[in-house]
Every structure is written in structure tokens, then in C-alpha cells.
Protein backbone atom coordinates (compact mmCIF):
# COMPACT_ATOMS: atom_id res chain seq x y z
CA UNK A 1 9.34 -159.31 -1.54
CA UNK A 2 6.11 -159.11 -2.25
CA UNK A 3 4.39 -161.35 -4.50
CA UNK A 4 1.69 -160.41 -7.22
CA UNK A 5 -1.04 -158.14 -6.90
CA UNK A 6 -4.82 -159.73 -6.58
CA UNK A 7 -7.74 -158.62 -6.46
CA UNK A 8 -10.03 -158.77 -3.98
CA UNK A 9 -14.36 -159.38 -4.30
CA UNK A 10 -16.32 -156.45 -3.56
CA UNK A 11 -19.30 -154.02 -3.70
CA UNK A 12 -22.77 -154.78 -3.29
CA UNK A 13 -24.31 -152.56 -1.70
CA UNK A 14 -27.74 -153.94 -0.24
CA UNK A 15 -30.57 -152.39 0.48
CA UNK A 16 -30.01 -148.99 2.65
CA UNK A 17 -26.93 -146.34 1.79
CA UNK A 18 -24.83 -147.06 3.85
CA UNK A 19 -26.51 -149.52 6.33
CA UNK A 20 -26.52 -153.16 5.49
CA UNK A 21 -24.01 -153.01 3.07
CA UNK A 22 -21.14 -154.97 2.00
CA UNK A 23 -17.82 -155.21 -0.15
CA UNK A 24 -17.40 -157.46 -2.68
CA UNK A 25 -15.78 -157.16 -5.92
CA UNK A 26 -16.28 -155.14 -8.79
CA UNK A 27 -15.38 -151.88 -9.22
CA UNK A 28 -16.56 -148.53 -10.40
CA UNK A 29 -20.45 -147.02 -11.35
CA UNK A 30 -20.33 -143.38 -10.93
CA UNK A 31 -23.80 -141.66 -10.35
CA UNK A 32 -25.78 -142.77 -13.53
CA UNK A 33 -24.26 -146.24 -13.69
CA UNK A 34 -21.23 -145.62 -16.29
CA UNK A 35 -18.00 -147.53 -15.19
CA UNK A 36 -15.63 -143.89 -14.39
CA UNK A 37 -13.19 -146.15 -12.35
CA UNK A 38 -13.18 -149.86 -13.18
CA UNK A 39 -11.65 -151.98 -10.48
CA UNK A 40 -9.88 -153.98 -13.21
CA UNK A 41 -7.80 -150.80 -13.86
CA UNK A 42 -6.70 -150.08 -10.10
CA UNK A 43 -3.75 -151.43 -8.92
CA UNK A 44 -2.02 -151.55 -5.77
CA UNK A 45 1.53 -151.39 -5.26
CA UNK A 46 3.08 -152.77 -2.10
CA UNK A 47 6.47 -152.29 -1.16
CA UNK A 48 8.23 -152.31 2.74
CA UNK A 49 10.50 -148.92 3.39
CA UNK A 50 13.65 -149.18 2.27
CA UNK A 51 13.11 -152.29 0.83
CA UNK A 52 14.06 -154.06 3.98
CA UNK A 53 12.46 -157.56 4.52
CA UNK A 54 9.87 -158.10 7.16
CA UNK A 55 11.18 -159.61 10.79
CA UNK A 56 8.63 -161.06 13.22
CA UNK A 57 8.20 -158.26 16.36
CA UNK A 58 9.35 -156.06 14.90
CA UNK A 59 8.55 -152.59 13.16
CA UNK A 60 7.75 -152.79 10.37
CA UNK A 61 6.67 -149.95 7.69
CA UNK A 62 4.56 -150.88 4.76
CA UNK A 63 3.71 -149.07 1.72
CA UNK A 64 0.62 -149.00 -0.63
CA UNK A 65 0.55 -147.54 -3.61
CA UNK A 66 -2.83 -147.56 -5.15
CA UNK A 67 -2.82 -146.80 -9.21
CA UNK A 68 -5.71 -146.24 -11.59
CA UNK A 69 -4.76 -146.91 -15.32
CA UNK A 70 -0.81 -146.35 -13.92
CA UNK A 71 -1.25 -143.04 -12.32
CA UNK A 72 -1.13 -142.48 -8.79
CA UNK A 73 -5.06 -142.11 -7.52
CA UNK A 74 -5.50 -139.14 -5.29
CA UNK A 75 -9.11 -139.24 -4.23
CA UNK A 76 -11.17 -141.36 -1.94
CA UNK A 77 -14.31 -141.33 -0.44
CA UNK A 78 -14.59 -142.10 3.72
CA UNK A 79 -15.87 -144.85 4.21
CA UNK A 80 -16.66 -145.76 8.02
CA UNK A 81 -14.22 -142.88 9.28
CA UNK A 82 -11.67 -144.17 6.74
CA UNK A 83 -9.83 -143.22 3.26
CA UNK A 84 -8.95 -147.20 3.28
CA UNK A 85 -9.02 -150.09 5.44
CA UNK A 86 -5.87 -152.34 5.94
CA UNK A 87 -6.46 -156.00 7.05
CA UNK A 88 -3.31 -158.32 7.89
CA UNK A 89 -4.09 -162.16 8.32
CA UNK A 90 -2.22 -165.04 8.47
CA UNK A 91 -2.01 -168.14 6.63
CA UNK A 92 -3.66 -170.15 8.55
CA UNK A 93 -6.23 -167.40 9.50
CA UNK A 94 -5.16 -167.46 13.24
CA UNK A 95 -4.04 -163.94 13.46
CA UNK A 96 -6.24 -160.98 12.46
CA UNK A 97 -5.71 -157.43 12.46
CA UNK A 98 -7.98 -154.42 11.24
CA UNK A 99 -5.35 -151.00 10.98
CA UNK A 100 -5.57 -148.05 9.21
CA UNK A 101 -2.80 -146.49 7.01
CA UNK A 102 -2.20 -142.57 6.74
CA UNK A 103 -2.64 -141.04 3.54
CA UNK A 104 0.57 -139.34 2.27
CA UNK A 105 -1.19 -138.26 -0.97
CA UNK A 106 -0.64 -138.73 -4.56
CA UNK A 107 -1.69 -142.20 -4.38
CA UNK A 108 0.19 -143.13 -1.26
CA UNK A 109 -0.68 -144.88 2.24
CA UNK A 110 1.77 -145.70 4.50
CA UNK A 111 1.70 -147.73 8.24
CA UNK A 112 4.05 -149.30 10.91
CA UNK A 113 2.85 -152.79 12.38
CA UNK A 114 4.52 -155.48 13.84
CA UNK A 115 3.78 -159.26 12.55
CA UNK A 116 3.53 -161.72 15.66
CA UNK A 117 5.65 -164.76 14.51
CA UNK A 118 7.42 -165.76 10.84
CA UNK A 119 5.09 -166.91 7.53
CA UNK A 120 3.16 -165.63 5.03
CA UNK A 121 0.27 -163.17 5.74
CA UNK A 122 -2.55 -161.89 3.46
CA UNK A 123 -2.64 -157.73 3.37
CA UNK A 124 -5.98 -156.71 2.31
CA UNK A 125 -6.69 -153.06 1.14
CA UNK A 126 -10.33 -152.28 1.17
CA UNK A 127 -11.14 -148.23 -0.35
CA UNK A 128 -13.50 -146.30 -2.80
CA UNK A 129 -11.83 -144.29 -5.25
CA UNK A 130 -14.05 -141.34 -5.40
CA UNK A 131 -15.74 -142.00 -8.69
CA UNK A 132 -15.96 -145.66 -8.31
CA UNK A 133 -17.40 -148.55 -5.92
CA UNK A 134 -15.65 -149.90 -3.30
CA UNK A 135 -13.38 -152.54 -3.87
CA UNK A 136 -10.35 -154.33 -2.48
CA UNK A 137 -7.00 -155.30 -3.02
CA UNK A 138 -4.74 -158.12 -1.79
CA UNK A 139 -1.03 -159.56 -1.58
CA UNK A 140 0.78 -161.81 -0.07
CA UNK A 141 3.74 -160.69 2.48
CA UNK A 142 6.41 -163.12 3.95
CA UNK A 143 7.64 -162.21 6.89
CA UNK A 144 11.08 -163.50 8.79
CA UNK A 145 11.74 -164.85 11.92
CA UNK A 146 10.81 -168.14 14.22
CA UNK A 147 7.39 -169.25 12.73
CA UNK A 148 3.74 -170.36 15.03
CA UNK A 149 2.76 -173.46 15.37
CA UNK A 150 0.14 -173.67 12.07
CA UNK A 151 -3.68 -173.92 13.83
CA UNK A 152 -5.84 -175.79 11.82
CA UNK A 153 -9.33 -174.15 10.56
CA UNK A 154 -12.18 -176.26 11.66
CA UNK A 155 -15.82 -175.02 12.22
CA UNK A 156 -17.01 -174.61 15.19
CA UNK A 157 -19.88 -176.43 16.86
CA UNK A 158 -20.91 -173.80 19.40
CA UNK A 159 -21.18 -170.69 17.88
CA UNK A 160 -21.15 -168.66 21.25
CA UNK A 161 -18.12 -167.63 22.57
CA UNK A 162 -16.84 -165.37 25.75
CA UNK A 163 -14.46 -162.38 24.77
CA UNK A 164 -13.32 -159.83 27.51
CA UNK A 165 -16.18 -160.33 29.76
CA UNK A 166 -19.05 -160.64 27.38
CA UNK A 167 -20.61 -163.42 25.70
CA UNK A 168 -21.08 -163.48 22.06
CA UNK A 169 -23.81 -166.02 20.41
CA UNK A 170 -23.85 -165.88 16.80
CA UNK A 171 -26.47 -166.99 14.47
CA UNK A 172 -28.37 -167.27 11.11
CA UNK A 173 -31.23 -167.15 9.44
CA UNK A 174 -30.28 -169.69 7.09
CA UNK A 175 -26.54 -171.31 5.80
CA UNK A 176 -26.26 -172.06 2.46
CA UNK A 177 -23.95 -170.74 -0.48
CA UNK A 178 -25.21 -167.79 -2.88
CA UNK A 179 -28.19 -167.22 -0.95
CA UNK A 180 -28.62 -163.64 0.59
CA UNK A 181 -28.82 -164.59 4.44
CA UNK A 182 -28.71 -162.53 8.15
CA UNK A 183 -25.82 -162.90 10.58
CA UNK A 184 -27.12 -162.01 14.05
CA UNK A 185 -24.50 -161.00 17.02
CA UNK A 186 -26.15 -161.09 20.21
CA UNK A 187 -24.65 -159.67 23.26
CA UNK A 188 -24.94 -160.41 27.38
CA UNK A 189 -22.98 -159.64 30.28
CA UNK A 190 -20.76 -163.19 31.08
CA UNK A 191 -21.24 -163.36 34.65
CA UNK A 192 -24.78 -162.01 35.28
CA UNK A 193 -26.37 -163.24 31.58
CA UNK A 194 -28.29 -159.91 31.44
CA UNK A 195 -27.87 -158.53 27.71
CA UNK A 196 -25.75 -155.75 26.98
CA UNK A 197 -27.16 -152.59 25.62
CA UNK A 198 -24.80 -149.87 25.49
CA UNK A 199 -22.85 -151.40 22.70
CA UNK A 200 -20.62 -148.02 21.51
CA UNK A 201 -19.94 -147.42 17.64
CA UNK A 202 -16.94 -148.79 16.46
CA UNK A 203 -15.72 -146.41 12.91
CA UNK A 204 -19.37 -145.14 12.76
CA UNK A 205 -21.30 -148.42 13.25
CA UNK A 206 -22.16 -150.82 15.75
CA UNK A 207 -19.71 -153.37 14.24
CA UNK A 208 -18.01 -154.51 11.14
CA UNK A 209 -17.38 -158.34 10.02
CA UNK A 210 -15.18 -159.19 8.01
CA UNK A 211 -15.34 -162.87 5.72
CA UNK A 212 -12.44 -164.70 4.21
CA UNK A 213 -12.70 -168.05 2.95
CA UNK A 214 -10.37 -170.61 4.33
CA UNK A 215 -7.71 -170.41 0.97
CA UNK A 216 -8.10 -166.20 1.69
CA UNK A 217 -9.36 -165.85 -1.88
CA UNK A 218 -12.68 -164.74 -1.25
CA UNK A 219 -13.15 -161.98 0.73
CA UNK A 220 -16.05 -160.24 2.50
CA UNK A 221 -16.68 -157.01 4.35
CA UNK A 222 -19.82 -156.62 5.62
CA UNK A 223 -21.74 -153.62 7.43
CA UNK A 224 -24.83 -153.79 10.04
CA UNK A 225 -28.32 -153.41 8.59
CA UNK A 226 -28.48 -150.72 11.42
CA UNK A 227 -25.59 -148.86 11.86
CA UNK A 228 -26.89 -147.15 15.04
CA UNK A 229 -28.13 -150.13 17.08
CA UNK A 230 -26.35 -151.03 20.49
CA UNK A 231 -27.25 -154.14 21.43
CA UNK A 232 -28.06 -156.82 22.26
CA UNK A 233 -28.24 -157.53 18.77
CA UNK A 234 -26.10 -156.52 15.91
CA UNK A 235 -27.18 -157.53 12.55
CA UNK A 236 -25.49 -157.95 9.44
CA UNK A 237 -26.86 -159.12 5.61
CA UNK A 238 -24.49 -160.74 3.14
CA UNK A 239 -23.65 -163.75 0.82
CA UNK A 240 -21.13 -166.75 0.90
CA UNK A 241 -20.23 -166.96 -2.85
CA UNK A 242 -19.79 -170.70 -2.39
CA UNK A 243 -19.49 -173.69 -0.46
CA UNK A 244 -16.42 -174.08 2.26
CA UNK A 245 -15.12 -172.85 5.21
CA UNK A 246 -15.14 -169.35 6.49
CA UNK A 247 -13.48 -167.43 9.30
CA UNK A 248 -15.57 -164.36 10.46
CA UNK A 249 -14.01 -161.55 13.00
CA UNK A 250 -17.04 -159.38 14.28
CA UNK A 251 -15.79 -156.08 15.69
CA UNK A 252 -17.61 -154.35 18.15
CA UNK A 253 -16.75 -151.91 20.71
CA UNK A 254 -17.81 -151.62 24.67
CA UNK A 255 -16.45 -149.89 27.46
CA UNK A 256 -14.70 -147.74 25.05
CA UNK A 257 -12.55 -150.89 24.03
CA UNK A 258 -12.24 -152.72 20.57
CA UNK A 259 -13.07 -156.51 20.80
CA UNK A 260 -12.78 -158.81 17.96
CA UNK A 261 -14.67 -162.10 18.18
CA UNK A 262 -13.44 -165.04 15.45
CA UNK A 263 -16.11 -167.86 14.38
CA UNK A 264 -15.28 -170.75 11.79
CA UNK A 265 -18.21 -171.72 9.63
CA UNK A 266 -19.03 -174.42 7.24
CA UNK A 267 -21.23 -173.16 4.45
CA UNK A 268 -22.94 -176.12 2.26
């Protein structure tokens, strides 16, 4: 079953509509700044068809339900090519995936997934009721089945990794906690070095990242300060809400595929 309903940090939006934004946390100004949806109010209601139990590897079909003051909520805005974002992570942030359910109306989404091993996983919702600021939603799943061996988080000393045939340097303008701060992707070719500059959009953007802290309680979704660059840079504007560790998957898309690259941070 799933366990109780959190929610998630959201909406800032920096700067530019809708470059260089990023969710995180609180919910709801309409045009001239009154609260018409508050995030407080919005629930979401996760349940697995037929109230059947998760089982690793296999299908699995998972309902949200997402409520405003207990009525279903029937209107959201697109955001990145999207009525709402779906991330799944694992415990011990090791697995990562970025889906998107259909929209069955009156307040429903629905999606079939598979988890990769038993344990508990993290489901993120992140959506704008139309009306309100973006927001997100989590819970906790626990899924059946042999379990992974647990990987430990631990930041990472080189912050340049290779991923498909590319390699992926990532850097910033400063580190510290509650201080607004760049995150720069830069791209090159692994073999040859040269940088890569045909970088495609990935749901309307170059990229998206996407921040959790290492307990998964603090949660960031962050979009490029240029949403039409293609390399060899990618850069993105947000702000770790305290000290820790962080896992960050950068999405990006080349060669008309999807590539996720991880990083584990230490934020003083």
C-alpha cells in the first residue's frame, strides 16, 4: 500500500517565463498574486489497479488522483509538453526514471512501468493546476520481489562523466546552501574531444535536471536559462535549500536519443 501523501518543494520561477525556471514548493498565485489554488489544499491520491501489490519486472499500473479541497481537479496547464511529470526513484537514489502518465480526466492520471528490483521507491508528481503555481507531490511505494544490492550515495570527485558516447563535465559558479548559483553542462564528442553542438530539445528545452536530496525530502526541478541552446553548454539557475548531499540527473537529448547523466554533490 501506499503510505502517506507529502508534499513536495516547488515554484520559483526565476528570472525569464519560462526559461531559467524551477519547481519548488508552494503553491498557487493566479494572475494578480491572490492564492486561487493553494498547494496546501491539493492532494494526490495514489493507488495501483486493482489494488494489486507491486512485483519487481513486472507491469505494473499506477494511479494518481490529484484533489483540490477533495474534488477531483480537471485542469492543468502544459508544462514542457506535459499535463504532469512522473518521477520514480529509489531509496538509495540508484535508479531514476522521468515518465509521463495519460490523463483520463476528472482528476485522473494513469501509467504502466515496471520497477527494476524489490524496495521502496519515491513517486514524485510534478503539475500546475491551471490557476495555481507549479508544485509537486510525493509518496512512497514498496514494491515486491528479490531486492538490489543498496549503493551508497557519496559525492563525486570528478564531476565529468562519459554517457553513450559523449562526455559530460559539470560545473558551478559557486556551491554553497541558499545561495542562488549556475549549474553548467558542457558537452564534447568522447573519442575526438570536439564539443557537441547539435544538442536536440528534449520536452521543449535543451535539458531538464532534476535535484533530490539524499533523504528524497527536498526536491528540485530545474529548467535551462535558455531553453533553445544546443550545446556545448546547457545552463541551469537554482538553489540548494540546505547543506547535504544531492543527486542530480541532467536530461538531454542527441541523436534523437534520451540520455540521463547522474552526479552526487556535497553542498556546504
Amino acid at each position: 500500500m501506499m503510505d502517506k501523501n507529502h508534499g513536495g518543494h516547488q515554484t520559483d520561477h526565476k528570472a525569464k517565463e519560462p526559461a531559467g525556471h524551477e519547481h519548488r514548493g508552494h503553491g498557487g498565485h493566479g494572475k494578480e498574486g491572490k492564492d486561487i489554488i493553494k498547494a496546501d489544499k491539493v492532494k494526490a491520491v495514489w493507488t495501483l489497479a486493482g489494488g494489486q501489490k507491486a512485483q519487481a519486472k513486472q507491469d505494473t499500473i499506477i494511479h494518481l488522483e490529484v484533489r483540490n479541497d477533495g474534488k477531483p481537479l480537471d485542469n492543468f496547464d502544459i508544462s514542457h509538453e506535459k499535463k504532469l511529470h512522473m518521477m520514480i526513484v529509489s531509496k538509495d537514489l540508484s535508479y531514476f526514471n522521468h515518465i509521463h502518465p495519460a490523463f483520463k480526466g476528472n482528476g485522473l492520471f494513469e501509467i504502466k512501468t515496471q520497477f527494476p528490483a524489490g524496495g521502496d521507491y519515491k513517486l514524485i508528481a510534478d503539475f500546475i493546476p491551471t490557476g495555481g503555481s507549479a508544485m509537486s507531490k510525493m509518496e512512497w511505494v514498496h514494491v515486491e520481489g528479490d531486492t538490489a544490492t543498496a549503493q551508497p550515495v557519496q559525492p563525486e570527485k570528478e564531476l565529468t562523466k562519459a554517457v553513450d558516447g559523449k562526455l559530460v563535465t559539470l560545473q558551478f559558479d559557486s556551491l554553497a546552501a541558499n545561495k542562488e548559483l549556475m549549474l553548467t553542462y558542457t558537452f564534447k564528442q568522447e573519442k575526438t574531444k570536439t564539443p557537441i553542438t547539435n544538442l536536440q530539445p528534449y520536452l521543449g528545452a535543451v535539458g531538464h535536471v532534476v535535484i533530490l536530496t539524499e533523504s528524497t525530502e527536498e526536491y528540485l526541478h530545474v529548467h535551462p536559462m535558455e531553453e533553445t541552446a544546443s550545446g556545448p553548454d546547457a545552463q541551469f539557475m537554482t538553489t540548494f535549500p540546505k547543506s547535504g548531499l544531492y543527486k542530480i540527473w541532467g536530461q538531454f537529448k542527441h541523436n534523437d536519443q534520451v540520455f540521463t547523466v547522474p552526479f552526487v554533490i556535497n553542498v556546504l
